[in-house]
Protein backbone atom coordinates (compact mmCIF):
# COMPACT_ATOMS: atom_id res chain seq x y z
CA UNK A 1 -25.56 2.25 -23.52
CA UNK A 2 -23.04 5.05 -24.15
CA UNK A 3 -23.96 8.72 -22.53
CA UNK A 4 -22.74 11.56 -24.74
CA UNK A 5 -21.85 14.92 -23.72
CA UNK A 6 -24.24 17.20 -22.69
CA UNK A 7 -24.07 20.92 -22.16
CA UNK A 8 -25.05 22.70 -19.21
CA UNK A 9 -25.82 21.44 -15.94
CA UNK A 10 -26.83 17.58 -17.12
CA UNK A 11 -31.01 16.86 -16.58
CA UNK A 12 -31.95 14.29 -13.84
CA UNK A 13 -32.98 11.89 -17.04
CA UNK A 14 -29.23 11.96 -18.31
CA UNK A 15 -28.15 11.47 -14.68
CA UNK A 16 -30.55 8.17 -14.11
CA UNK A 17 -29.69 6.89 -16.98
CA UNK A 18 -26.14 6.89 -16.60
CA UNK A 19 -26.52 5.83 -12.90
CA UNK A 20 -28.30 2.56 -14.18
CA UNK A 21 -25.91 2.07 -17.80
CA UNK A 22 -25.70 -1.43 -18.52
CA UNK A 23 -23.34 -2.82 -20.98
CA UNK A 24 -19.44 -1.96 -22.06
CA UNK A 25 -17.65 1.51 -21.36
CA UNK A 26 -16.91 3.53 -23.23
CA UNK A 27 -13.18 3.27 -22.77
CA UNK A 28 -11.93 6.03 -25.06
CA UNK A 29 -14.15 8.66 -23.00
CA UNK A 30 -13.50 7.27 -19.58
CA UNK A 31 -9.56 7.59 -20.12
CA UNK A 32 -9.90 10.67 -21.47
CA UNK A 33 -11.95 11.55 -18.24
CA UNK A 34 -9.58 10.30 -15.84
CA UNK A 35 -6.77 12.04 -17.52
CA UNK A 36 -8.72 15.31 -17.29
CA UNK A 37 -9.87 14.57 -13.50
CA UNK A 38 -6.01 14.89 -12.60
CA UNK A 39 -5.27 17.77 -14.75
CA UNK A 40 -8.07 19.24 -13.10
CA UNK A 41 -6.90 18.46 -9.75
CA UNK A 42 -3.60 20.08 -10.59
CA UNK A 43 -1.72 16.22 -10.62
CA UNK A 44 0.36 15.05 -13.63
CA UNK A 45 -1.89 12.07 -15.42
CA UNK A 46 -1.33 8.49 -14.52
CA UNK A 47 1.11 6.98 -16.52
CA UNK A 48 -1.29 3.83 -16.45
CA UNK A 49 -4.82 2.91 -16.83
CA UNK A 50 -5.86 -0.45 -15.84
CA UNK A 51 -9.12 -1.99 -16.69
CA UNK A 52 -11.00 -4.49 -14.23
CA UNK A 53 -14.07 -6.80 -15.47
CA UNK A 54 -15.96 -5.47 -12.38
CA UNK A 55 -15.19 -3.83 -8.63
CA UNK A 56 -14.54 -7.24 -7.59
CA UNK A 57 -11.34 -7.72 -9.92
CA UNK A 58 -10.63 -4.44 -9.38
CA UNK A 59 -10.17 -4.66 -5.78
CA UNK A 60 -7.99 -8.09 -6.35
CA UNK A 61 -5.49 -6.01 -8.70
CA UNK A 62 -4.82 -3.87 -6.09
CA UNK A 63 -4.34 -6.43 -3.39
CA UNK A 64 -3.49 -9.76 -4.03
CA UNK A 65 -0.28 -8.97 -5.76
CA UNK A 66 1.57 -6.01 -3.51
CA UNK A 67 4.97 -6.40 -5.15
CA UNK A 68 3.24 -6.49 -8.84
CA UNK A 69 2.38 -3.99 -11.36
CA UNK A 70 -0.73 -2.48 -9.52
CA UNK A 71 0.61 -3.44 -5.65
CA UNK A 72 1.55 -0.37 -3.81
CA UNK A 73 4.75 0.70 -4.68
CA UNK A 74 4.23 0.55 -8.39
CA UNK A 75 0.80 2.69 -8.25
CA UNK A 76 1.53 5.61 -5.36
CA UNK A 77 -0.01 6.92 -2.78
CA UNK A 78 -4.17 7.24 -3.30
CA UNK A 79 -5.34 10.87 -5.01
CA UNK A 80 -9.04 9.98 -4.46
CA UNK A 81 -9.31 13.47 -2.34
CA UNK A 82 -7.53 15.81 -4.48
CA UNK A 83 -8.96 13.97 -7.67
CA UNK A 84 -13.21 13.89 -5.91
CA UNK A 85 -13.15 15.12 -2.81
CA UNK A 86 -11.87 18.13 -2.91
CA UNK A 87 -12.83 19.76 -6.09
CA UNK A 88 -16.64 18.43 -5.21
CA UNK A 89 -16.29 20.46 -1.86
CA UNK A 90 -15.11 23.81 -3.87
CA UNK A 91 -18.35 23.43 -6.27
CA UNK A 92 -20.54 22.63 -3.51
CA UNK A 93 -19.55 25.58 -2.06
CA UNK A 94 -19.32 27.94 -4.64
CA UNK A 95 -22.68 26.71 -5.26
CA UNK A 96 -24.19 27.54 -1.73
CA UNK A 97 -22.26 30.87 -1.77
CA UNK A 98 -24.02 31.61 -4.93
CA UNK A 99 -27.42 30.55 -4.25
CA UNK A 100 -27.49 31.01 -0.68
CA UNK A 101 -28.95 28.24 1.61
CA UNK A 102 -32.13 27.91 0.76
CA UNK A 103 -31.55 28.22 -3.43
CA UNK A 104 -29.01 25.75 -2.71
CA UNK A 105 -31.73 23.10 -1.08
CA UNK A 106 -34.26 23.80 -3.34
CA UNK A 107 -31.39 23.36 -6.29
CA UNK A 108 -30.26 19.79 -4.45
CA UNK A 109 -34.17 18.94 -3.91
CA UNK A 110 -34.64 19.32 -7.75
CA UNK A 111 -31.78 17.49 -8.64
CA UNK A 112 -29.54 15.07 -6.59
CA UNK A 113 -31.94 13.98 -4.16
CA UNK A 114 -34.56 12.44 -6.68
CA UNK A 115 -31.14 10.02 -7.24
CA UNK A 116 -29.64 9.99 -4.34
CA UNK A 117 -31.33 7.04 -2.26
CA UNK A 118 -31.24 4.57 -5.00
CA UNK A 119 -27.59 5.30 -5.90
CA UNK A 120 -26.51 5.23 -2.54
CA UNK A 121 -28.37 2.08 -1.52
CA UNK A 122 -26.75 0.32 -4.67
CA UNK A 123 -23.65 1.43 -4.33
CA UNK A 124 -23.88 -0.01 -0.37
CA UNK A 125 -24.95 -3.06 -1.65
CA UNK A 126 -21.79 -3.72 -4.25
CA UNK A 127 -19.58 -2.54 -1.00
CA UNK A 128 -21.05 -4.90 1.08
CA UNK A 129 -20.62 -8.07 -1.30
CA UNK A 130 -17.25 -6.91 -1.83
CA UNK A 131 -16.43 -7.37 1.54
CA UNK A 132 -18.03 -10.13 2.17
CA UNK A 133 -16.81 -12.53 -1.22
CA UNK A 134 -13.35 -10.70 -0.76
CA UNK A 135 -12.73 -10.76 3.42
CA UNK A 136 -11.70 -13.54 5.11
CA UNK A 137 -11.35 -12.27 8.53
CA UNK A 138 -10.55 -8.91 10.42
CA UNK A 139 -7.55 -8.18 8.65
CA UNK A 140 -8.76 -8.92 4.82
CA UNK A 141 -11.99 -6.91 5.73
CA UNK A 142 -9.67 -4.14 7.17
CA UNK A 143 -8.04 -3.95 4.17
CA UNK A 144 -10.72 -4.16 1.51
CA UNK A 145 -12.50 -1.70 3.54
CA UNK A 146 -9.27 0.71 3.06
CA UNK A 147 -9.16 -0.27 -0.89
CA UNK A 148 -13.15 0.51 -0.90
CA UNK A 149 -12.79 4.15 0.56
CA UNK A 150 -9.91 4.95 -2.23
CA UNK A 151 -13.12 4.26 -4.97
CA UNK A 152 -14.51 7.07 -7.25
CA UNK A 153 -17.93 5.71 -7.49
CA UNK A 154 -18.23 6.88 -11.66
CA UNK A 155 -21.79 5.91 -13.12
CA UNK A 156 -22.86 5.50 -8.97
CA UNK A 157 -21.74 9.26 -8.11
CA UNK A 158 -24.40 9.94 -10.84
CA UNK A 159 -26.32 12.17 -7.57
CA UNK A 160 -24.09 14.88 -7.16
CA UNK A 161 -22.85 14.94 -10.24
CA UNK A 162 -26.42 16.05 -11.20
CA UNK A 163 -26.60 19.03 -9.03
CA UNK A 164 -23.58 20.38 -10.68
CA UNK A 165 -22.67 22.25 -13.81
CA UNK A 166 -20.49 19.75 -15.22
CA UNK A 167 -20.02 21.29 -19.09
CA UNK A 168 -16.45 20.93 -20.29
CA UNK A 169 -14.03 23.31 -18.80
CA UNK A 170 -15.59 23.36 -15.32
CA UNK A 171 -13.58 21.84 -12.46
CA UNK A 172 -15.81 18.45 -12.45
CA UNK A 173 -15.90 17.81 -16.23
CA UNK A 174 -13.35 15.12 -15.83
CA UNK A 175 -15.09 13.00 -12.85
CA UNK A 176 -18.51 13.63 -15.06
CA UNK A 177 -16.93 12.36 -18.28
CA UNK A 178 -15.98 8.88 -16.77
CA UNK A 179 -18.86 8.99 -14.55
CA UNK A 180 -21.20 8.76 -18.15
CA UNK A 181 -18.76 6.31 -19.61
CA UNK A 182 -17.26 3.61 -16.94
CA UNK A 183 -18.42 2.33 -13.45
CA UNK A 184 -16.03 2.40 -10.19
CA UNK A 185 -12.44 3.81 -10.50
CA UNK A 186 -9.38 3.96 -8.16
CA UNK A 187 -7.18 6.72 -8.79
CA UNK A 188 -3.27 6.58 -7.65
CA UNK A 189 -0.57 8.44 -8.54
CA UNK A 190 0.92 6.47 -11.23
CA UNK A 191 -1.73 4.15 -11.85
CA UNK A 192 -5.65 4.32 -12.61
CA UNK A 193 -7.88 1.13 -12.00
CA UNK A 194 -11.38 1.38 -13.83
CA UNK A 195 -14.12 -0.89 -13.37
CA UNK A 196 -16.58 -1.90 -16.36
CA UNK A 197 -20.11 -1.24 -16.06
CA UNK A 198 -22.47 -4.16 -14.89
CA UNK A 199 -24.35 -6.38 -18.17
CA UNK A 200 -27.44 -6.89 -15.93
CA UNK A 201 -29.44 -4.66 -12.82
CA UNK A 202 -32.94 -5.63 -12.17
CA UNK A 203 -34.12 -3.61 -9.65
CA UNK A 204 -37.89 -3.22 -8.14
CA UNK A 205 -40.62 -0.45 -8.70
CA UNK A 206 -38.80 1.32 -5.34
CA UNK A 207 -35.12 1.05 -6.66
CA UNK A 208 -34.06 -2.14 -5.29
CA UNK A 209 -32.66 -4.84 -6.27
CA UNK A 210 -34.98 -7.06 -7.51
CA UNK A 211 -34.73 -11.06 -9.49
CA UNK A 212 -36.18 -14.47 -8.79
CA UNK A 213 -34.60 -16.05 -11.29
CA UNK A 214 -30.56 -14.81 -11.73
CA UNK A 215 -28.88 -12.34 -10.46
CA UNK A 216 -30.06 -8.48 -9.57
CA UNK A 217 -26.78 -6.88 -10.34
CA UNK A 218 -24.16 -8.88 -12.54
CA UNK A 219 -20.64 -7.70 -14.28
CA UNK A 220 -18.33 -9.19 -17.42
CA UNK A 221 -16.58 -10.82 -15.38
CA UNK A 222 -18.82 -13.10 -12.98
CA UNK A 223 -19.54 -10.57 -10.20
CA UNK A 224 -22.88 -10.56 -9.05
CA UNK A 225 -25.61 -10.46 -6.29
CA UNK A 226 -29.02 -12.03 -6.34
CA UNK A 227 -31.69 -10.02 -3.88
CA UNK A 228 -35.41 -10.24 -3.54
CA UNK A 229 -37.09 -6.82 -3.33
CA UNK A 230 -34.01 -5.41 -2.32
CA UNK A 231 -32.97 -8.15 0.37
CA UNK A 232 -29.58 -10.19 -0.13
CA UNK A 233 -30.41 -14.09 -1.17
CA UNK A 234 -28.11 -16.78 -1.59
CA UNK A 235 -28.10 -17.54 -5.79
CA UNK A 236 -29.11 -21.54 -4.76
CA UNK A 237 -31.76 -20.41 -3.15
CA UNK A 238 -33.31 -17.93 -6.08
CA UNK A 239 -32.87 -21.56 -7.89
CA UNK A 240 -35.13 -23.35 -4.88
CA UNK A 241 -38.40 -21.00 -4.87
CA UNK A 242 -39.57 -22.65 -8.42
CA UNK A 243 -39.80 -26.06 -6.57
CA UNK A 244 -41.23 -24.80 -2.97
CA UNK A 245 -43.93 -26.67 -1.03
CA UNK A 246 -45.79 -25.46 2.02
CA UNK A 247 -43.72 -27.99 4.03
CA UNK A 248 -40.20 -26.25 2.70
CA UNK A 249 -41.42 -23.27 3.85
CA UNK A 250 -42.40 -24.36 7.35
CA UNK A 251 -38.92 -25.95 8.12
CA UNK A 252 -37.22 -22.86 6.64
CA UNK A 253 -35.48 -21.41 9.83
CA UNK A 254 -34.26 -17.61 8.67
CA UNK A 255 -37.18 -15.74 8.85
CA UNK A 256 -36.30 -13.60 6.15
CA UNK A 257 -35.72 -15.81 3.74
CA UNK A 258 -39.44 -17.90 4.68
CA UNK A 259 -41.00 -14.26 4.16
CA UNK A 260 -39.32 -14.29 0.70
CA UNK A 261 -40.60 -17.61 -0.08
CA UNK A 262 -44.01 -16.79 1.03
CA UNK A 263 -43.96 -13.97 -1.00
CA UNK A 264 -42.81 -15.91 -4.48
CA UNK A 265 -45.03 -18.80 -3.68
CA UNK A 266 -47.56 -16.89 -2.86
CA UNK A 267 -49.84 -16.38 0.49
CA UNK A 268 -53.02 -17.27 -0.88
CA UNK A 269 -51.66 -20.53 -2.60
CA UNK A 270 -49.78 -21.10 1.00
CA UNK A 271 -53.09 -20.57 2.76
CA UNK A 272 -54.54 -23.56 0.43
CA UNK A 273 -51.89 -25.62 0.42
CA UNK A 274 -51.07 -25.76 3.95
CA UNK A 275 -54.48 -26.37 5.70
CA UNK A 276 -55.07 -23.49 7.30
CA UNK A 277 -58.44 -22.44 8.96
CA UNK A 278 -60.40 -19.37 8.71
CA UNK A 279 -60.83 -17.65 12.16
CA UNK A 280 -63.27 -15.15 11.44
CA UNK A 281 -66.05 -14.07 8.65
CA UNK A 282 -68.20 -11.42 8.29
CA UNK A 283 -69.70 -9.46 6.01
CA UNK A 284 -66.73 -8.22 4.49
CA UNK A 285 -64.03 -11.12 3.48
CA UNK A 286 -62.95 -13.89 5.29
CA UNK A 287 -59.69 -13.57 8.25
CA UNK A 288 -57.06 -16.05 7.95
CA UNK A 289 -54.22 -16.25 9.77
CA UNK A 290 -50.68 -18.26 9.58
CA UNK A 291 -49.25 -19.37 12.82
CA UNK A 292 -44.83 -19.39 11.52
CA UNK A 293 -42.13 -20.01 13.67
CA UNK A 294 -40.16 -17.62 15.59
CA UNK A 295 -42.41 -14.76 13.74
CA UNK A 296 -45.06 -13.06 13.73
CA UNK A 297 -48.05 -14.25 12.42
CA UNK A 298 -49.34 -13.78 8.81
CA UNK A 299 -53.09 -12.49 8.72
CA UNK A 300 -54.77 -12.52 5.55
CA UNK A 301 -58.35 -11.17 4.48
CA UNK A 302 -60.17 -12.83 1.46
CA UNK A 303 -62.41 -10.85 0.08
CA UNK A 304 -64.74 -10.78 -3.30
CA UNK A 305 -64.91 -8.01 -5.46
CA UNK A 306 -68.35 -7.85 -6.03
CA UNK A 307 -68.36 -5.97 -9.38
CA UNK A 308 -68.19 -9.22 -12.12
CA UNK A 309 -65.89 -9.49 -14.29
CA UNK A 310 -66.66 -9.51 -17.92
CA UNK A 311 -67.29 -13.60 -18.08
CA UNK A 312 -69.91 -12.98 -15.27
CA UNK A 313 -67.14 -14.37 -12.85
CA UNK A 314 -65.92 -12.69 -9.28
CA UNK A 315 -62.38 -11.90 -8.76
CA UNK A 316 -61.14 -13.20 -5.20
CA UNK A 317 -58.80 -11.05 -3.25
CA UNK A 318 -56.29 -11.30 -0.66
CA UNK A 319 -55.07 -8.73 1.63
CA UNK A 320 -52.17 -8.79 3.64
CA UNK A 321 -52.81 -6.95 6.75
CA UNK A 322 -51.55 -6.61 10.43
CA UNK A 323 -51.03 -9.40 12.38
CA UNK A 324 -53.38 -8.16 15.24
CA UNK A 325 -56.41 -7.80 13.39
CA UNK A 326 -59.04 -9.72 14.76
CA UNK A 327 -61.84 -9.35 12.23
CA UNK A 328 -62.41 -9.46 8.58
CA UNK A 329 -64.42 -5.76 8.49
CA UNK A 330 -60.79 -4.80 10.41
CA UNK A 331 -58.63 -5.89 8.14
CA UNK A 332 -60.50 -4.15 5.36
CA UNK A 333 -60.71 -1.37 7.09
CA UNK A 334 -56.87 -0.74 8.07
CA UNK A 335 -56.52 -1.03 3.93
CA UNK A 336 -57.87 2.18 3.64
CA UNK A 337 -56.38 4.17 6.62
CA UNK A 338 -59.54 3.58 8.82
CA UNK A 339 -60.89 2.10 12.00
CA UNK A 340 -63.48 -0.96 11.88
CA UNK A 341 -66.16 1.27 12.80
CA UNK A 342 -65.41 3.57 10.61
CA UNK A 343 -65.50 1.63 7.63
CA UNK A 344 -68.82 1.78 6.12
CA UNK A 345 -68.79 1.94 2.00
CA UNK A 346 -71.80 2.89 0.47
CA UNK A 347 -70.97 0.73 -2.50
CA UNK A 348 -68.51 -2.26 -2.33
CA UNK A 349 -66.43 -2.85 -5.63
């Protein structure tokens, strides 16, 4: 997907959209962005731009070869403040003089907060697996860690980019230009990195990340991470949860990952499959409950919607619910924000 242009201060649509861009850059536009981002910044343009299949290569250009073309000598000293930093301070500003505090929140509530979580917790994510695929102790963390905070986040600074007029000839048209057009970017004084975008995100009705089967977030080159409603999972074990038994899931000792593998297999097929025994029934469902290891217990409530379906067959139900309910007519209850005696529906559907 390639964002165009847009004139006057970009919608939130444009701005999700190119916060989520899958697919090639647009390399044309996001040179010509960079270029502009140090003109802007008063800095002569790089004399290089390098392009990187993903973050990940990007980050091993800049490292692994510190005598090479991109090590430090041949690139400069970082610009990422006078390039982002500081010209984003002077709008911000400008901004708040102008509006005055409270324009200025409501103008931030309307714009870059409705993006800012889900950017923010994505672009955490890629820093993390950096780090951890890239670090082999202190001192390689140390140092990716430095590399990480010399990033321009492009497509991922989508948030404040959207609470800014960003039409060509303001200060931030540059950074917004490559930000529509490329992902990550490392800007030097002789040299430019610039990430491609990722070919695949999955990510969960909350913003997540979010695939049983592959990876969540993947780039050109091989880079990816595989999560399960927005928790980090090994890729073998994605490839494990189509064969899972009841027994697999008992012996599984992280606790976070047996939660994820309830949750693909499935609590009510878990409840059949592993023998368990109801512990309480009344007039509302039935109370089940999982004893699991070095956890808390899961407590289930069966119930029967007693409205047929259009066969003349009833639909069976299953309610998660806390693990110190002690009754079915509970458990039903806490589903709707009340207390057991409370609960009292005229009409059960």
């Amino acid at each position: 997907m390639v964002m165009t242009a847009a004139t006057a201060t970009d919608g939130v649509g444009v701005w999700r959209a190119a916060a989520a861009a899958t697919g090639p850059a647009d390399r044309a536009a996001a040179e010509a962005g960079v270029r502009l981002a140090y003109r802007r910044a008063g800095l002569r343009e790089p004399e290089r731009i390098v392009w990187a299949g993903s973050p990940r290569a990007a980050v091993r250009l800049l490292r692994d070869d510190p005598d090479g073309p991109c090590g430090p000598r041949a690139r400069g000293r970082g610009v990422r403040d006078a390039v982002r930093s500081a010209p984003w301070a002077a709008e911000r500003n400008r901004l708040h003089e102008r509006l005055g505090p409270r324009g200025w929140s409501r103008r931030w509530s309307s714009t870059g907060a409705l993006l800012w979580e889900t950017t923010e917790r994505l672009a955490d994510r890629i820093r993390t697996g950096l780090v951890e695929e890239l670090a082999d102790g202190r001192a390689e963390e140390a140092e990716v860690r430095l590399l990480l905070l010399d990033a321009v986040l492009g497509q991922h600074d989508a948030a404040w980019l959207c609470a800014f007029d960003v039409r060509e000839g303001t200060p931030l048209d540059g950074l917004a230009a490559v930000a529509r057009s490329a992902g990550w970017w490392w800007p030097y004084e002789r040299l430019a990195v610039v990430s491609e975008r990722p070919v695949e995100l999955h990510r969960d009705e909350a913003g997540r990340l979010d695939r049983g089967d592959g990876p969540a977030l993947a780039y050109p080159d091989g880079f990816a991470l595989h999560a399960w409603r927005g928790m980090p999972v090994p890729a073998a074990f994605l490839a494990e949860l189509r064969t899972l038994t009841p027994d697999r899931i008992r012996e599984e000792e992280n606790a976070e990952l047996r939660r994820v593998m309830l949750e693909s297999y499935g609590y009510d097929r878990y409840l059949r499959g592993s023998g368990a025994e109801p512990v309480h029934r009344d007039g509302t469902g039935v109370l089940w409950r999982i004893p699991l290891p070095d956890d808390e217990d899961v407590v289930m409530v069966e119930v029967v919607n007693s409205t047929p379906e259009p066969d003349g067959t009833s639909r069976t139900y299953w309610l998660r619910v806390p693990p110190d309910t002690r009754t079915a007519r509970q458990g039903v209850a806490w589903t709707f924000g009340l207390d057991a005696e409370a609960y009292a529906p005229l009409r059960e559907t």
